[in-house]
PDB file of N, CA and C in Angstrom:
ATOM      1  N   UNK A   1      81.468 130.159  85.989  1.00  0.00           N
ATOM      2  CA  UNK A   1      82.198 129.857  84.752  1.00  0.00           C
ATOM      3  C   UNK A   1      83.410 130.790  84.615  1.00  0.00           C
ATOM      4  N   UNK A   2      83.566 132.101  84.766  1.00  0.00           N
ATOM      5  CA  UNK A   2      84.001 132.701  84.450  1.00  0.00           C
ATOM      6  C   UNK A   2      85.319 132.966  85.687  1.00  0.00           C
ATOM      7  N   UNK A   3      84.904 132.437  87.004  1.00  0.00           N
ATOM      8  CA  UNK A   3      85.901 132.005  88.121  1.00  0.00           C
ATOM      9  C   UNK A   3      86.762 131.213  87.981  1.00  0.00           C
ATOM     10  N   UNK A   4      86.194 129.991  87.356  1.00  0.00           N
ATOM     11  CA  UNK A   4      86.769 128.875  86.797  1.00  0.00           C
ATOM     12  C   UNK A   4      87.788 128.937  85.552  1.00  0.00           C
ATOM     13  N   UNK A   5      87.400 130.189  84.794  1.00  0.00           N
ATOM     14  CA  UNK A   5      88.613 130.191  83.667  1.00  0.00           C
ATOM     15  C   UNK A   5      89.505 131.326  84.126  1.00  0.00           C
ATOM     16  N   UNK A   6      89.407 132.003  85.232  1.00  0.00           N
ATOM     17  CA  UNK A   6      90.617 132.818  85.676  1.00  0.00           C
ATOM     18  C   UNK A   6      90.897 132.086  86.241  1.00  0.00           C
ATOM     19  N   UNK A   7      90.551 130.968  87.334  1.00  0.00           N
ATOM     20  CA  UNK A   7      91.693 130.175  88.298  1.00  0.00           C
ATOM     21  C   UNK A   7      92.201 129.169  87.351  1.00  0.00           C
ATOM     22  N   UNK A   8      91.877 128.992  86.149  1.00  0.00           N
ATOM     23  CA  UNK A   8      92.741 128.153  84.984  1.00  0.00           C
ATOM     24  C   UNK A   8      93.900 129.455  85.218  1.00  0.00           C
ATOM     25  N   UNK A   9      93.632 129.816  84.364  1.00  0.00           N
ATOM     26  CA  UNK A   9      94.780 130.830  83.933  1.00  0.00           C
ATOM     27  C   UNK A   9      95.911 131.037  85.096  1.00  0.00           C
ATOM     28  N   UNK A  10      95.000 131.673  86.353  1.00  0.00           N
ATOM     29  CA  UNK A  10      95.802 131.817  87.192  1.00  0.00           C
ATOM     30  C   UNK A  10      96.849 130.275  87.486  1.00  0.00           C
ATOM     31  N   UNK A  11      96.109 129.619  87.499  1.00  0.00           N
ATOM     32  CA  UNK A  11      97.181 128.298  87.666  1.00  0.00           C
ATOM     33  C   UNK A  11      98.215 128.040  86.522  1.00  0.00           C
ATOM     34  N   UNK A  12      98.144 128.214  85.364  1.00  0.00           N
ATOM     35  CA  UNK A  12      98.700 128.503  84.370  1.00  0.00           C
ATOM     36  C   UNK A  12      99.785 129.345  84.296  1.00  0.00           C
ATOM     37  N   UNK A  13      99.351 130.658  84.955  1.00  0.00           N
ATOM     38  CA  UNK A  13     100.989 131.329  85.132  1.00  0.00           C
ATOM     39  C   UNK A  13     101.416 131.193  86.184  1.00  0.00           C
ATOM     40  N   UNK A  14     101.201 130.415  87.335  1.00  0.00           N
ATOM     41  CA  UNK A  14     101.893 129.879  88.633  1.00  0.00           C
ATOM     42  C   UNK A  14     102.912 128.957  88.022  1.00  0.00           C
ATOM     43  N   UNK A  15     102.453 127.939  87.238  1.00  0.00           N
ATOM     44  CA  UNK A  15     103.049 126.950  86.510  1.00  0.00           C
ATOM     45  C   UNK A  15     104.243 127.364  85.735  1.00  0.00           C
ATOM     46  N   UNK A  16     103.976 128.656  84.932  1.00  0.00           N
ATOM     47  CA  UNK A  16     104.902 129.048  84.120  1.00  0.00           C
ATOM     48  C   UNK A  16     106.040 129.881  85.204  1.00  0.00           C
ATOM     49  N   UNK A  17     105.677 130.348  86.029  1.00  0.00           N
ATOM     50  CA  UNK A  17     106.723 131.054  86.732  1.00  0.00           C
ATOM     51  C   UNK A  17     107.339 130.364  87.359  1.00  0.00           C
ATOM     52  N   UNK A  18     106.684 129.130  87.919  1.00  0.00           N
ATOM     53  CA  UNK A  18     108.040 127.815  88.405  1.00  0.00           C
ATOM     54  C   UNK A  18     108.706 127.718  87.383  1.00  0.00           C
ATOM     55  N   UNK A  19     108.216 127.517  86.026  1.00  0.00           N
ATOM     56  CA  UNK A  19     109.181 126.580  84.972  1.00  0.00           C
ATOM     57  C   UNK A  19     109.945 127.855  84.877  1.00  0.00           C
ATOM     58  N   UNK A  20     109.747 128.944  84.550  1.00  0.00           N
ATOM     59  CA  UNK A  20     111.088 129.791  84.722  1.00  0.00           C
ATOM     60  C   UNK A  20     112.183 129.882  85.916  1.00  0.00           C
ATOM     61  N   UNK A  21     111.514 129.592  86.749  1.00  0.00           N
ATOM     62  CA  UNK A  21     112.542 129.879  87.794  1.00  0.00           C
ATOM     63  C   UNK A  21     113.479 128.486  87.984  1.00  0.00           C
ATOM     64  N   UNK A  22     112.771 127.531  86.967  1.00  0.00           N
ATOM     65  CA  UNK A  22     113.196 126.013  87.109  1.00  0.00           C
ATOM     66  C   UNK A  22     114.383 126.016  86.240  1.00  0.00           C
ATOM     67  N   UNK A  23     114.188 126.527  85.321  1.00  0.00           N
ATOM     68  CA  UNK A  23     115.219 126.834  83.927  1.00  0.00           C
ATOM     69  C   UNK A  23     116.218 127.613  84.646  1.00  0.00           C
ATOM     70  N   UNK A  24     115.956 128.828  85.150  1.00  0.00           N
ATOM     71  CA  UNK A  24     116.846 129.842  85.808  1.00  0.00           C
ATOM     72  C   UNK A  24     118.032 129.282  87.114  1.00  0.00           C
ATOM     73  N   UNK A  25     117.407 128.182  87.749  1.00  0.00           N
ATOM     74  CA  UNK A  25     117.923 127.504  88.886  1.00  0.00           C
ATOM     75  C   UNK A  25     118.517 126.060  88.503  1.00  0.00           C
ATOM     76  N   UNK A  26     118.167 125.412  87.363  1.00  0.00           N
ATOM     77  CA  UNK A  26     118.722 123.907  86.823  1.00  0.00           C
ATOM     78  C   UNK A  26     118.311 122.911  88.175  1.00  0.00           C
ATOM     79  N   UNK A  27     117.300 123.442  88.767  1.00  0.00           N
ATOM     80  CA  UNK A  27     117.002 122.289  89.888  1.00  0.00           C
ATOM     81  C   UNK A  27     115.714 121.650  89.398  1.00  0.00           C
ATOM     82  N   UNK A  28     115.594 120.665  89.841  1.00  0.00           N
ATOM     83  CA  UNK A  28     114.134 120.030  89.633  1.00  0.00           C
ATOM     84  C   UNK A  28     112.832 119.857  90.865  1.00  0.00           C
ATOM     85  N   UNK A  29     113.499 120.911  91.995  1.00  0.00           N
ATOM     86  CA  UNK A  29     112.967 120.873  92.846  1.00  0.00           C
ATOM     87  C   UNK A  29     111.693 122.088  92.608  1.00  0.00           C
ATOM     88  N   UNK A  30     111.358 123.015  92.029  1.00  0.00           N
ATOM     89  CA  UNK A  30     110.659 123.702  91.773  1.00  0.00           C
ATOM     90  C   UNK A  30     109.402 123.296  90.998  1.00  0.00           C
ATOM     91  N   UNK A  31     110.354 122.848  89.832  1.00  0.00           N
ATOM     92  CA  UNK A  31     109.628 121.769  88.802  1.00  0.00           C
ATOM     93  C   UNK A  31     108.445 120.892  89.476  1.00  0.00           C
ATOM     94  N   UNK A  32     108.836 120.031  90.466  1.00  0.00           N
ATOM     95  CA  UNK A  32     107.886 119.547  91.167  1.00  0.00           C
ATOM     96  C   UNK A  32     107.118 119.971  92.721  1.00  0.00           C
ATOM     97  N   UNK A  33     107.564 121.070  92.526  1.00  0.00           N
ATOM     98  CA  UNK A  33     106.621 122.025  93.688  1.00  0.00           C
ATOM     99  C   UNK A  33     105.465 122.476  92.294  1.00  0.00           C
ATOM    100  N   UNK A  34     105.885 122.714  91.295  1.00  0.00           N
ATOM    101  CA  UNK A  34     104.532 123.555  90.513  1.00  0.00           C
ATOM    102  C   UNK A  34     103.760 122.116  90.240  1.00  0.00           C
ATOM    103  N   UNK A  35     104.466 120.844  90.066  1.00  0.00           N
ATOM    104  CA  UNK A  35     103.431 119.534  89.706  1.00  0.00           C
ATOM    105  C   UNK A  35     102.641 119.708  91.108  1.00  0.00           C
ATOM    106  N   UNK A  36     102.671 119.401  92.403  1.00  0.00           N
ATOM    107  CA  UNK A  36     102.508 119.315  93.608  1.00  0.00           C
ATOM    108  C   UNK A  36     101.480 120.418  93.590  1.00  0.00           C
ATOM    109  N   UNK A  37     101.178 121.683  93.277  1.00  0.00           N
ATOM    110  CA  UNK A  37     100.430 122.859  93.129  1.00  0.00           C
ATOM    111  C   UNK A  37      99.502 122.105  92.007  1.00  0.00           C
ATOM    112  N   UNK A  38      99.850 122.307  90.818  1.00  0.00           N
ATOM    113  CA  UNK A  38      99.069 121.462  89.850  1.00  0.00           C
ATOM    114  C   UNK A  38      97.785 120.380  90.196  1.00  0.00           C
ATOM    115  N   UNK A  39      98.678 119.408  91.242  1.00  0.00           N
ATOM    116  CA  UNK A  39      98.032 118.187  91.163  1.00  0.00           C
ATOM    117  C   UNK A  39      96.691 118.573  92.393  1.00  0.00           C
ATOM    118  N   UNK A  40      97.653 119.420  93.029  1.00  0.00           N
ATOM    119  CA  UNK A  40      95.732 119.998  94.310  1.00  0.00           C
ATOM    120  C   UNK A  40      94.698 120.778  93.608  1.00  0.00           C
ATOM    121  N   UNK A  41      95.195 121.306  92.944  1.00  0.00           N
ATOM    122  CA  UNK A  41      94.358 122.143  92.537  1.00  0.00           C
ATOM    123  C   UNK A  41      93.340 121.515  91.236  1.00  0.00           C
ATOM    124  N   UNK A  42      93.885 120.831  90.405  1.00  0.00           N
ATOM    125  CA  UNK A  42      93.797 119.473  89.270  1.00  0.00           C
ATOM    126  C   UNK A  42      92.532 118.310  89.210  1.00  0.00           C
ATOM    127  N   UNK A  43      93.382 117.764  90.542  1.00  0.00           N
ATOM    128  CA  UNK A  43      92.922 116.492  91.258  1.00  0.00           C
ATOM    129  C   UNK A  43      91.109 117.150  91.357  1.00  0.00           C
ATOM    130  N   UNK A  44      90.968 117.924  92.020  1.00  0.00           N
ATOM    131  CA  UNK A  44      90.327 118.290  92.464  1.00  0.00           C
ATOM    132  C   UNK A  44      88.821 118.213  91.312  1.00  0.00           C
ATOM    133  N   UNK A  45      89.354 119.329  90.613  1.00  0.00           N
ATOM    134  CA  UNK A  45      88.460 119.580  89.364  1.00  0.00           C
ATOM    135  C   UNK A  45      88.364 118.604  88.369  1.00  0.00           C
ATOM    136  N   UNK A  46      89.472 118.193  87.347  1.00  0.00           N
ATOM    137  CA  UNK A  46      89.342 117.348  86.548  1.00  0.00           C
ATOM    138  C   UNK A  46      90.597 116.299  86.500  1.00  0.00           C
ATOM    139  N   UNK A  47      90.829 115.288  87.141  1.00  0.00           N
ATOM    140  CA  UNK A  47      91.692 114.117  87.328  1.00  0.00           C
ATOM    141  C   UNK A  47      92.452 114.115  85.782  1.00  0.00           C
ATOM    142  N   UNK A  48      91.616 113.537  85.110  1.00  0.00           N
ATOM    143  CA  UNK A  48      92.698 113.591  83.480  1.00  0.00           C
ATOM    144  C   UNK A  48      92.886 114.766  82.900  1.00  0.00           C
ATOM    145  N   UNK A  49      92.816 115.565  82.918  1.00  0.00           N
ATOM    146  CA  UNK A  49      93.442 116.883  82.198  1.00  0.00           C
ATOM    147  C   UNK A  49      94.844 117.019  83.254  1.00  0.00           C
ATOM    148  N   UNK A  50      94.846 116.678  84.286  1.00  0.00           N
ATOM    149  CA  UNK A  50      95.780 116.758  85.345  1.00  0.00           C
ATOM    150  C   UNK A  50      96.987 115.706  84.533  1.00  0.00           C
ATOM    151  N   UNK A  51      96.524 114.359  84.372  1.00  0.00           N
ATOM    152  CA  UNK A  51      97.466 113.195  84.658  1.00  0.00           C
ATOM    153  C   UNK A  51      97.650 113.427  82.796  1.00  0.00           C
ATOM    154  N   UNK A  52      97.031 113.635  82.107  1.00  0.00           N
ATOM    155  CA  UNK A  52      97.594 114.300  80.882  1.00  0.00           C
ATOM    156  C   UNK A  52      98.276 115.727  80.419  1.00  0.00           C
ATOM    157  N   UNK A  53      98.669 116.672  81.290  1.00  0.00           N
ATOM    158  CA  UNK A  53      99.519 117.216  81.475  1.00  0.00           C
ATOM    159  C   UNK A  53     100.714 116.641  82.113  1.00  0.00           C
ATOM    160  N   UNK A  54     100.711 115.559  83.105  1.00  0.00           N
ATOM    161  CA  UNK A  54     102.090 115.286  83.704  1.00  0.00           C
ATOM    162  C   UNK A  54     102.343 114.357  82.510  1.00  0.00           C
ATOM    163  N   UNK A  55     101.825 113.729  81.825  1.00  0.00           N
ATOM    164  CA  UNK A  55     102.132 112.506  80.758  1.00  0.00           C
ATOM    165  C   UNK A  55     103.209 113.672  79.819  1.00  0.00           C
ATOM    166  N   UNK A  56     102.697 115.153  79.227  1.00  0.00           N
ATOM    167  CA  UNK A  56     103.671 115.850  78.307  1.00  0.00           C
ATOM    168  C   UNK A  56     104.575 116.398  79.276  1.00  0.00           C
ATOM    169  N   UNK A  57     104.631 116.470  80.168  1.00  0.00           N
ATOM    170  CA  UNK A  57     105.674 117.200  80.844  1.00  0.00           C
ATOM    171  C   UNK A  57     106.831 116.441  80.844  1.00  0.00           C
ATOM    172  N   UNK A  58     106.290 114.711  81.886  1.00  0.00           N
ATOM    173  CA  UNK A  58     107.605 113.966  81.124  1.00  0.00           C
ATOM    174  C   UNK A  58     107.749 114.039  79.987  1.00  0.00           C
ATOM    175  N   UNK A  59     107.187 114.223  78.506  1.00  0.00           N
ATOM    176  CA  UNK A  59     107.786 114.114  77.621  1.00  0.00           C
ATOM    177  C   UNK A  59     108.870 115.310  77.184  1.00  0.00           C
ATOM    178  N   UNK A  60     108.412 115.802  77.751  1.00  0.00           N
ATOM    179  CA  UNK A  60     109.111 117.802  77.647  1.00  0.00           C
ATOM    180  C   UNK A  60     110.522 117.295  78.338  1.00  0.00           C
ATOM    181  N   UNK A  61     111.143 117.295  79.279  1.00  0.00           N
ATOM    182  CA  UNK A  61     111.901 116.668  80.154  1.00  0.00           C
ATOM    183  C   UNK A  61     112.919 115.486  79.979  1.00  0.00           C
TER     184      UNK A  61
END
């Protein structure tokens, strides 16, 4: 349990340090290296918490 909510987290600030460096660079190529990270790691564990995060992201975007 407690593996499982640090490799949240940890995935969480992987995520956030693309989106900074995404903001910092105006590319969208990063942006979807952290979806691409996201989605292995995601897919894996829970499919819709995955595909409902990419649903707000396009909306963010």
């Amino acid at each position: 349990m407690l593996f499982h909510f640090t490799r949240t987290v940890f995935t969480i600030e992987i995520t956030m340090l693309f989106l900074i460096i995404d903001i910092y660079l105006s590319d969208n190529l990063f942006w979807k290296l952290s979806l691409i990270i996201q989605s292995l790691i995601m897919v894996k564990k829970k499919p819709t918490i995955f595909l409902g995060k990419l649903k707000t992201s396009q909306h963010l975007f």
